[in-house]
Protein backbone atom coordinates (compact mmCIF):
# COMPACT_ATOMS: atom_id res chain seq x y z
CA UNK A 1 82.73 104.45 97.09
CA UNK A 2 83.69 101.74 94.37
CA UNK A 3 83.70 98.38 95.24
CA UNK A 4 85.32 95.33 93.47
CA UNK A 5 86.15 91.82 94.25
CA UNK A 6 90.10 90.79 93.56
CA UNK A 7 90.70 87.26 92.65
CA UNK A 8 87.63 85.65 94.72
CA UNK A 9 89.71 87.12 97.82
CA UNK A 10 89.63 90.63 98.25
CA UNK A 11 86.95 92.95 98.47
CA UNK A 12 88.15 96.21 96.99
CA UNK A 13 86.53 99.44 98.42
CA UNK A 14 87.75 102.81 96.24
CA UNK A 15 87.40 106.22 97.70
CA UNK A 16 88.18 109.36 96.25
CA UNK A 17 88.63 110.94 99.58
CA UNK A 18 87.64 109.38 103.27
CA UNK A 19 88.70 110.34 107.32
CA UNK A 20 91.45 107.04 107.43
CA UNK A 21 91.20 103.66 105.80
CA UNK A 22 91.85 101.43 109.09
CA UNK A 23 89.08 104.01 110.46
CA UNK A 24 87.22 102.83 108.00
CA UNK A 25 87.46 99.11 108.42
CA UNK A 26 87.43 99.06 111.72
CA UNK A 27 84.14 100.56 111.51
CA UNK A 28 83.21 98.26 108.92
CA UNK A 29 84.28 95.27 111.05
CA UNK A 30 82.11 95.93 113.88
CA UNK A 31 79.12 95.81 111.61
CA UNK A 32 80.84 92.22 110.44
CA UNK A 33 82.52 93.02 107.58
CA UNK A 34 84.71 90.14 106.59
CA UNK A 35 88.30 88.81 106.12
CA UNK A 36 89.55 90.42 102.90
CA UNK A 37 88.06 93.76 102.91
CA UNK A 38 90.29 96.36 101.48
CA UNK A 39 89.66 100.20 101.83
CA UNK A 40 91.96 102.28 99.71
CA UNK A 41 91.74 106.16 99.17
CA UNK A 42 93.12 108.88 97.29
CA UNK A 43 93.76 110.55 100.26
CA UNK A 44 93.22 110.77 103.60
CA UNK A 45 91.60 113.59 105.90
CA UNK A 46 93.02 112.29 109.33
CA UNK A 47 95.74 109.90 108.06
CA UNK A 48 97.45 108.61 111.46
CA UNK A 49 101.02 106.68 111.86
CA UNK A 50 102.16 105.12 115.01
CA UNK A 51 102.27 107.01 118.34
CA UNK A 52 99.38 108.66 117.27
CA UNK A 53 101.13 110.67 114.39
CA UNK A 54 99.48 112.69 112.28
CA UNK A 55 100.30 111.62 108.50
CA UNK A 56 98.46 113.09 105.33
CA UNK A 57 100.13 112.47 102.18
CA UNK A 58 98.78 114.83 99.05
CA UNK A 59 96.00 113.51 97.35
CA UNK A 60 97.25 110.52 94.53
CA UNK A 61 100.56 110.58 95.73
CA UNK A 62 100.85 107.45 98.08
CA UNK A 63 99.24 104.00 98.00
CA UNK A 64 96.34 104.39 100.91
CA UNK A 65 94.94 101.24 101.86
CA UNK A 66 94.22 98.86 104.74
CA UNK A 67 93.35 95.27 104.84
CA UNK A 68 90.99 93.21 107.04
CA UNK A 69 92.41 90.46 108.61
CA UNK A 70 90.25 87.88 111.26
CA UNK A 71 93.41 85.30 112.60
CA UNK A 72 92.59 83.22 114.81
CA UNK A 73 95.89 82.37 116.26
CA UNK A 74 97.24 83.72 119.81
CA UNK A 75 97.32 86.80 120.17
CA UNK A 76 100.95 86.91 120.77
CA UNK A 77 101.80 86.59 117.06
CA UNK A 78 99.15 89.01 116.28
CA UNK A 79 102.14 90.95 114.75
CA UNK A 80 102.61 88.85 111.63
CA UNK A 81 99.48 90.11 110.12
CA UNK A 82 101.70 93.73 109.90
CA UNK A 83 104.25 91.80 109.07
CA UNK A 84 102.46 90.21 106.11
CA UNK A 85 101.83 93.39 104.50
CA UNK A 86 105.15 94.93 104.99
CA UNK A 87 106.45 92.18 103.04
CA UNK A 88 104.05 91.99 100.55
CA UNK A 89 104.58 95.92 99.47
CA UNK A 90 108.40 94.91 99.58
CA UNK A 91 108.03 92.57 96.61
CA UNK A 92 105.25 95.32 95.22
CA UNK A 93 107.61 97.63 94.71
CA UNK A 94 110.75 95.28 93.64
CA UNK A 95 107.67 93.53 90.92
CA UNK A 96 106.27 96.49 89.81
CA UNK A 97 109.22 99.51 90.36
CA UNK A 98 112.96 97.20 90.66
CA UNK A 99 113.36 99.00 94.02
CA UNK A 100 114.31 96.87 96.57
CA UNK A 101 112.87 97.92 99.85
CA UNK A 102 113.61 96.41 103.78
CA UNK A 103 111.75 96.55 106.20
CA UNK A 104 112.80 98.46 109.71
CA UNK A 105 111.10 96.43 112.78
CA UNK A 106 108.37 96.68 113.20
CA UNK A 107 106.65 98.70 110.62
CA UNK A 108 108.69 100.74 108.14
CA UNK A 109 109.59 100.10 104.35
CA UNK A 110 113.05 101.82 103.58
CA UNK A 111 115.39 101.91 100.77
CA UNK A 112 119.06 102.96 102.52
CA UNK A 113 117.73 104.59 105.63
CA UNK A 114 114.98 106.44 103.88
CA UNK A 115 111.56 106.05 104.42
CA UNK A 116 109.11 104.56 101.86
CA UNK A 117 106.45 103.36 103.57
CA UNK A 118 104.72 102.94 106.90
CA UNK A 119 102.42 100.01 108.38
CA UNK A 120 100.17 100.46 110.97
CA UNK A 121 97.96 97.73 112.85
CA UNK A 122 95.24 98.34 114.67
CA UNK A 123 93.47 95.23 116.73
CA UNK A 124 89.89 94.96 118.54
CA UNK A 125 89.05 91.73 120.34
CA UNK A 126 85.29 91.18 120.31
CA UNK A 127 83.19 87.93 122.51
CA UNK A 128 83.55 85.58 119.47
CA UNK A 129 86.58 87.43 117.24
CA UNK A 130 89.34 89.23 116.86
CA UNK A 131 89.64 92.04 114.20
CA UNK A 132 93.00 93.23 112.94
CA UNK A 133 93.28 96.15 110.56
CA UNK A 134 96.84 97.03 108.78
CA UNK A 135 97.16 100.16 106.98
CA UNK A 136 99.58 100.80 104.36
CA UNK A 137 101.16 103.91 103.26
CA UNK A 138 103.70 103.90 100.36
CA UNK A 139 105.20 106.76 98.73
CA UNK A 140 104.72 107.01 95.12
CA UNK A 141 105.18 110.56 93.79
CA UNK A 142 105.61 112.61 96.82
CA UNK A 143 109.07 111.68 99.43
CA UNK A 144 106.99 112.13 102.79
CA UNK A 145 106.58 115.27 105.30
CA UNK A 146 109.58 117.99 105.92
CA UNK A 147 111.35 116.86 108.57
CA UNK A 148 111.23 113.21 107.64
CA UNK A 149 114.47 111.18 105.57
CA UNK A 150 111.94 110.13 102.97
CA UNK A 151 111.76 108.97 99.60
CA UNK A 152 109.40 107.91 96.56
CA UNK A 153 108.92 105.12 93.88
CA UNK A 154 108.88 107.39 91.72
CA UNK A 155 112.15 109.42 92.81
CA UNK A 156 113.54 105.61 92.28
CA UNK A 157 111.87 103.94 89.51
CA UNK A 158 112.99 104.10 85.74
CA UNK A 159 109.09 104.70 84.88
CA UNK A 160 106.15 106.31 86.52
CA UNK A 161 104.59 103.97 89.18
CA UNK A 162 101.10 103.36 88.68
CA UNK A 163 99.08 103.29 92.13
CA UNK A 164 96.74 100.70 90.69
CA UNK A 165 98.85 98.65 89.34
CA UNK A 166 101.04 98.25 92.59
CA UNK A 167 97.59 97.78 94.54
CA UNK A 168 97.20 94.52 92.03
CA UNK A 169 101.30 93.52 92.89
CA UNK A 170 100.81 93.95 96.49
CA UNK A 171 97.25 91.96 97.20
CA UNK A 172 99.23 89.08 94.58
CA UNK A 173 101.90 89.14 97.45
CA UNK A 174 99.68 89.14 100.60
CA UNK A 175 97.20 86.13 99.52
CA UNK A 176 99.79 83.47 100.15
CA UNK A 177 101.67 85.40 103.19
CA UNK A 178 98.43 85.38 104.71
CA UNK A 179 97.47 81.59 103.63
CA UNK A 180 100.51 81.05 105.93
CA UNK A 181 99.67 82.58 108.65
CA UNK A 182 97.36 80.09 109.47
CA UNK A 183 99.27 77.68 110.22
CA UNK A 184 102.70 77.25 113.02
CA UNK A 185 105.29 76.29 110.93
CA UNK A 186 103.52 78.79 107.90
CA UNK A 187 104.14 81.65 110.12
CA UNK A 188 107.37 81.16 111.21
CA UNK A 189 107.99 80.94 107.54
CA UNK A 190 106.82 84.48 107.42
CA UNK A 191 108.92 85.83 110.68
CA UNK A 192 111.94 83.69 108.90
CA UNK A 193 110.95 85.95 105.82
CA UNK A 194 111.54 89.31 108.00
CA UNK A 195 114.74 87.68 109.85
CA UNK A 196 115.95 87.94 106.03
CA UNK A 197 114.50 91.42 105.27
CA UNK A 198 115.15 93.26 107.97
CA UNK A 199 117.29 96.01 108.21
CA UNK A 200 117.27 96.68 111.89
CA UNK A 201 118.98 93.40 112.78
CA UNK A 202 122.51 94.10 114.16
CA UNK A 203 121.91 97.50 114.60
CA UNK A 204 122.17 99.68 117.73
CA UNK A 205 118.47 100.95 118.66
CA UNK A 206 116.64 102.31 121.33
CA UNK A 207 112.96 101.07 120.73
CA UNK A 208 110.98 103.32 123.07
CA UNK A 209 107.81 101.45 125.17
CA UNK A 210 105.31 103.06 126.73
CA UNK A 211 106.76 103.26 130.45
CA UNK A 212 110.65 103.38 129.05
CA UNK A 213 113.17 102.81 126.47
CA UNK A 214 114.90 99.73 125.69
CA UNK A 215 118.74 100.32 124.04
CA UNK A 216 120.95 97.54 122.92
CA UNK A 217 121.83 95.97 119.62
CA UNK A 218 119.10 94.29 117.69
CA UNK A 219 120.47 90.52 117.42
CA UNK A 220 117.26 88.12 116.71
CA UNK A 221 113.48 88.00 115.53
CA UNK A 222 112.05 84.90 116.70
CA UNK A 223 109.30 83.20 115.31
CA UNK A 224 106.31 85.56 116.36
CA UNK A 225 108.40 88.23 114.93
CA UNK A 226 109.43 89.98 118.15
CA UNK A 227 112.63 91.32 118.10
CA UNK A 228 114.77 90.69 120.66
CA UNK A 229 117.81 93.28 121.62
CA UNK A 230 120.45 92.88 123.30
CA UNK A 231 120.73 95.41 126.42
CA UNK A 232 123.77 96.11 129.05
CA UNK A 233 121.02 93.63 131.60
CA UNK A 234 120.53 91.43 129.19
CA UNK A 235 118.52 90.26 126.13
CA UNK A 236 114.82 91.65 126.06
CA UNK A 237 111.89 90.46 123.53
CA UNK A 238 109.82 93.56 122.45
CA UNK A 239 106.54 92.51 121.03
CA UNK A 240 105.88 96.51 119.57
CA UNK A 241 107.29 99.84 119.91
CA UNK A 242 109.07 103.15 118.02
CA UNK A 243 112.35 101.57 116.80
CA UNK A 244 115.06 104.23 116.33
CA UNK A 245 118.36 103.25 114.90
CA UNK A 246 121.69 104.54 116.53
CA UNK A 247 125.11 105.50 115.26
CA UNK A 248 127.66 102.96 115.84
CA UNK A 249 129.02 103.87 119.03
């Protein structure tokens, strides 16, 4: 391991190889590890994406990394921290590669309606704390598993992407997303950010919940950055799930 401090914010932990970066820090944060610790790998032995997935990328070919977040907020806008870094690797990758990524709700990058990167949040509640990890991974020379519409920076950039240099671009991005979100009217700034981002808005989806699927046309985020679909009963707020988009019709 390699560790370096990032503008007097973030604590920057390098592995070559390691079993998952939100592992990792989660680990790290029930010893007490602080707000800004960053783990970021070359690649990852047990890589996991929502739903359990498993997701392991080839070794240099993706940004792996996860940040360490300790909001102290309600719980109920939790979400924004994933939301944070989504955005952030959005304006990564338009600073550092001119590709202009949006984000699907609630944790995909895409470019069109493939895939360039996933977010994943993981959350433990402890007597005095809450710890929230968000992992990042972002394709850079490799377009994501067969089977999935995927694509790369580097399939879409003019010049090679460097890893470390969009590492640099996306911790610039997240220090004053997550300055906001310690404040009310700072994070619906951020969910007013993702209102303009987001792709799934006015789409037909079916975001599927643990006891059932909710279909209907995406119409809203409000300012915890729920998203709130219209169904055939009626408007529901969903908080997290798998979003799929539908065809028209």
């Amino acid at each position: 391991m390699v560790s370096a401090m990032w503008g007097g914010t973030w604590d920057v932990r390098r592995f070559e190889e390691i079993d998952s970066t939100n592992a990792y820090l989660l680990r790290q944060a029930r010893s007490g590890a602080p707000e800004g610790t960053v783990a970021v790998a070359d690649h990852q032995s047990a890589g996991r994406g929502r739903m359990d997935r498993r997701w392991e990328s080839p070794a240099g070919a993706s940004l792996l990394a996860s940040v360490l977040f300790r909001p102290d907020f309600d719980p109920s806008e939790l979400h924004l921290c994933t939301v944070s870094v989504a955005l952030a690797a959005a304006e990564a990758c338009r600073r550092v590669a001119g590709v202009g990524a949006v984000v699907k709700w609630p944790n995909d990058l895409l470019v069109g309606e493939a895939k360039l990167a996933g977010v994943l949040a993981e959350a433990e509640f402890e007597p005095a704390s809450c710890a929230v990890v968000v992992g990042l991974g972002l394709n850079v020379d490799w377009p994501g598993p067969p089977g999935v519409a995927g694509t790369c920076l580097n399939d879409l950039s003019s010049t090679p992407v460097d890893r470390d240099v969009l590492l640099v671009a996306l911790l610039d991005a997240l220090t004053g997303r997550r300055a906001l979100l310690d404040t009310a009217p700072g994070r619906r700034e951020v969910a007013a950010e993702l209102r303009h981002r987001c792709a799934t808005l006015g789409q037909r989806v079916r975001v599927e919940l643990a006891a059932e699927a909710v279909v209907g046309v995406a119409v809203e985020v409000d300012d915890a950055g729920h998203l709130v679909v219209q169904t055939a009963a009626g408007p529901r707020t969903v908080s997290a799930g798998d979003v799929v988009h539908l065809r028209p019709g």
